[in-house]
C-alpha atoms as a PDB file:
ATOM      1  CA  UNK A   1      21.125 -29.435 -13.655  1.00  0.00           C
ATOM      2  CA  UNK A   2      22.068 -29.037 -17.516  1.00  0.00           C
ATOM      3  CA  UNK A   3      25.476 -28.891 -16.758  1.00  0.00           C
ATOM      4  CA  UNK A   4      25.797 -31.874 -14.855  1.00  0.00           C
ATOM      5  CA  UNK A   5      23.881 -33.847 -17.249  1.00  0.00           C
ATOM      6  CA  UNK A   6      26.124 -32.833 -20.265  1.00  0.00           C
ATOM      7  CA  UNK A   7      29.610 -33.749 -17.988  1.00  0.00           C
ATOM      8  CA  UNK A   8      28.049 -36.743 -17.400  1.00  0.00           C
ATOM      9  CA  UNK A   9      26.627 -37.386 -20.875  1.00  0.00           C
ATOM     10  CA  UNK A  10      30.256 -36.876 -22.581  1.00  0.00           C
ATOM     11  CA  UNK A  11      31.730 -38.992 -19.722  1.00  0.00           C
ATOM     12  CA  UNK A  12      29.825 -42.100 -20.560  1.00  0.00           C
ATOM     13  CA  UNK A  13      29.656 -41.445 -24.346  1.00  0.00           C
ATOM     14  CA  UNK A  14      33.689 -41.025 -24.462  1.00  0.00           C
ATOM     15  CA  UNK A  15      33.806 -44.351 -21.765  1.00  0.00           C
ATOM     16  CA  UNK A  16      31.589 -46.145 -24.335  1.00  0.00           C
ATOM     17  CA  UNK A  17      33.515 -45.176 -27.552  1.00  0.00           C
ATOM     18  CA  UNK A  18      37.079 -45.736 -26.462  1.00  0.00           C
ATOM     19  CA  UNK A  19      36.554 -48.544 -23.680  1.00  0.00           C
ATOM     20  CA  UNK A  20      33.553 -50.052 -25.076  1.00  0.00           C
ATOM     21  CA  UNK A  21      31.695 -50.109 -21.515  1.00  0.00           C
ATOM     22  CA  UNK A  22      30.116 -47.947 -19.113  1.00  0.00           C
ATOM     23  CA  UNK A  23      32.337 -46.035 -16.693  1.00  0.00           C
ATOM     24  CA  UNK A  24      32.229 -48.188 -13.275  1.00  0.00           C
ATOM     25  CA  UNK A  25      32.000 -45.137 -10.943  1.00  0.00           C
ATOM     26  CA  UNK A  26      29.228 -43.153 -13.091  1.00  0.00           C
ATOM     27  CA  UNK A  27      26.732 -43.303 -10.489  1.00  0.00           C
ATOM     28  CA  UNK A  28      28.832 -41.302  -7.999  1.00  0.00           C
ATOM     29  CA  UNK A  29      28.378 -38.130  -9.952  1.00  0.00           C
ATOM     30  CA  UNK A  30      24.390 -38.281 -10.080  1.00  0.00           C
ATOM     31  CA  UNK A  31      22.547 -36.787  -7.226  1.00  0.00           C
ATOM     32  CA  UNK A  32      19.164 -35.920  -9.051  1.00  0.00           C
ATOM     33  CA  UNK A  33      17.581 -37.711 -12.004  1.00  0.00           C
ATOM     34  CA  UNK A  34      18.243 -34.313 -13.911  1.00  0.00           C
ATOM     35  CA  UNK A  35      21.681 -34.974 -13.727  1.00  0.00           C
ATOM     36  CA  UNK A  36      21.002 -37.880 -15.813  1.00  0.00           C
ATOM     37  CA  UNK A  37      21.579 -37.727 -19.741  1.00  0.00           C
ATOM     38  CA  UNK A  38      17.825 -37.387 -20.893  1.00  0.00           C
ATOM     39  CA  UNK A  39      18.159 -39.814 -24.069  1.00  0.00           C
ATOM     40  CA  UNK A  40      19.689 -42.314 -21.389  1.00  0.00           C
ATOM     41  CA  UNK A  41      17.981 -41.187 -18.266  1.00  0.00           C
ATOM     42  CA  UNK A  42      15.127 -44.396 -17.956  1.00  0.00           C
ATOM     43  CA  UNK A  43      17.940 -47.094 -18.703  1.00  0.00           C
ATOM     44  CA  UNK A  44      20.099 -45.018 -15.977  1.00  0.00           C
ATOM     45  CA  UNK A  45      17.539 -44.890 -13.210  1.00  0.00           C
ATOM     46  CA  UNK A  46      16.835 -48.902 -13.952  1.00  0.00           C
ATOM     47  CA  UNK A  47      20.258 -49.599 -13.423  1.00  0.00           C
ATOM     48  CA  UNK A  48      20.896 -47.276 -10.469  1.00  0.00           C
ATOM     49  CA  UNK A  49      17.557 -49.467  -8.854  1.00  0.00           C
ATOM     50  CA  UNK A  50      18.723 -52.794  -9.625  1.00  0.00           C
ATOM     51  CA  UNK A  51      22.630 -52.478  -9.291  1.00  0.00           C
ATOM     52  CA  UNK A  52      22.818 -50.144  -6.870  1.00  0.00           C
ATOM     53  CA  UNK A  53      20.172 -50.080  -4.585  1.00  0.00           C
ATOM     54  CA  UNK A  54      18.284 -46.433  -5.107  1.00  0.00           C
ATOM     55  CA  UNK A  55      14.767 -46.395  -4.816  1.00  0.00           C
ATOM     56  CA  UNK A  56      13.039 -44.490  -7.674  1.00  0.00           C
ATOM     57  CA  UNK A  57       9.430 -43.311  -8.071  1.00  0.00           C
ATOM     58  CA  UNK A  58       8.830 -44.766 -11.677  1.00  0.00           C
ATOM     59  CA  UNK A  59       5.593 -42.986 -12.064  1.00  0.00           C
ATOM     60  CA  UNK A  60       7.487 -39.936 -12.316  1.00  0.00           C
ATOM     61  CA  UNK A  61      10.617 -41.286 -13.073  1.00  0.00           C
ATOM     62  CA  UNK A  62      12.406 -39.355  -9.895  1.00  0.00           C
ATOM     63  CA  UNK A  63      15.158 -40.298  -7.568  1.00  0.00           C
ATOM     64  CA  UNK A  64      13.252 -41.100  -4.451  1.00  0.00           C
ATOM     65  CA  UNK A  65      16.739 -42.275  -2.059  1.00  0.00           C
ATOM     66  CA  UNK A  66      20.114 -42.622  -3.017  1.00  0.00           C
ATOM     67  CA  UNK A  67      23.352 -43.202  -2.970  1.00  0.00           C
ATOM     68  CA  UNK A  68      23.174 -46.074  -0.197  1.00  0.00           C
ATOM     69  CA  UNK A  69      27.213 -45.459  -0.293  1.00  0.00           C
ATOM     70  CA  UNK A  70      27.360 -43.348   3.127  1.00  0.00           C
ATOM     71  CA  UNK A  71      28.470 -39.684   2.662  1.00  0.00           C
ATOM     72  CA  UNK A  72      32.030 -38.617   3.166  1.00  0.00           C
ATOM     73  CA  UNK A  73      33.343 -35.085   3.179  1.00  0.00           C
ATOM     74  CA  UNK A  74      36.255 -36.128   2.127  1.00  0.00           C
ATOM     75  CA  UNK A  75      35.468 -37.473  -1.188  1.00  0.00           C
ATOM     76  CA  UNK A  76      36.123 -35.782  -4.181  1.00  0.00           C
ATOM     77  CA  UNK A  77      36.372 -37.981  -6.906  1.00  0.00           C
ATOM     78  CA  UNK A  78      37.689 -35.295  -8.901  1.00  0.00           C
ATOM     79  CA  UNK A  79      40.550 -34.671  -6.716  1.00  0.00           C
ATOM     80  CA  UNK A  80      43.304 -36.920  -8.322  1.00  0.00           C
ATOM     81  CA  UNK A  81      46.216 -35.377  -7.751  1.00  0.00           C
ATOM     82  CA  UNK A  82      45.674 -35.698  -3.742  1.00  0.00           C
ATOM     83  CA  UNK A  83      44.343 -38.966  -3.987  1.00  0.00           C
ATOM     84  CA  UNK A  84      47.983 -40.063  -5.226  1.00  0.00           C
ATOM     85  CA  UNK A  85      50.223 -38.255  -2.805  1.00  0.00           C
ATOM     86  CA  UNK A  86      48.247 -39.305   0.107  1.00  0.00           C
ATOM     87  CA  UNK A  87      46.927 -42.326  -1.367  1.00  0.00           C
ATOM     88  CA  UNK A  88      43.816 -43.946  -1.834  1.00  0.00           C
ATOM     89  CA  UNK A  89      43.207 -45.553   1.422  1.00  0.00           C
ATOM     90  CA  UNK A  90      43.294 -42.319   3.154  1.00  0.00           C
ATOM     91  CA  UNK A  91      39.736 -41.635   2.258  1.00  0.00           C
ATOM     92  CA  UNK A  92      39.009 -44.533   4.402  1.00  0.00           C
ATOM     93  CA  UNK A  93      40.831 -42.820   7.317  1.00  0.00           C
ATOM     94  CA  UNK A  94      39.053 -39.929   7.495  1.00  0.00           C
END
């Protein structure tokens, strides 16, 4: 998805330019390798293989399993304001 990849583009651009590193939780927001930035999308796909445990097809550079991290329907990473009223252990509860 285009949209996906540009969020996630501007994520790790802005986490590069201001921090100076990658974002530690950018892997949570990919569930295709079209969500990936394209310019970034091979050194991405390494890194979600070696640090993180995906398998990819690198003959056709696609996301063949992945995330290992079990699902939750409770998780929403984008859902800050909940996270601190209830806190962050309560995503383990559920």
């Amino acid at each position: 998805d285009k949209g996906r990849a540009i969020k996630l583009t501007h994520y790790i651009d802005l986490s590069l330019k201001y921090l100076g590193r990658m974002p530690d939780d950018w892997h949570l927001y990919v569930r295709t390798e079209t969500d990936l930035p394209l310019a970034k999308r091979e050194e991405l796909l390494k890194e979600l293989e070696e640090k993180h445990g995906w398998k990819i097809d690198w003959s056709r550079k696609k996301i063949l399993e992945g995330p290992i991290r079990p699902y939750h329907a409770g998780f929403n990473p984008t859902c800050v304001e909940r996270l601190f009223k209830e806190g962050f252990s309560s995503l383990a509860k559920k």
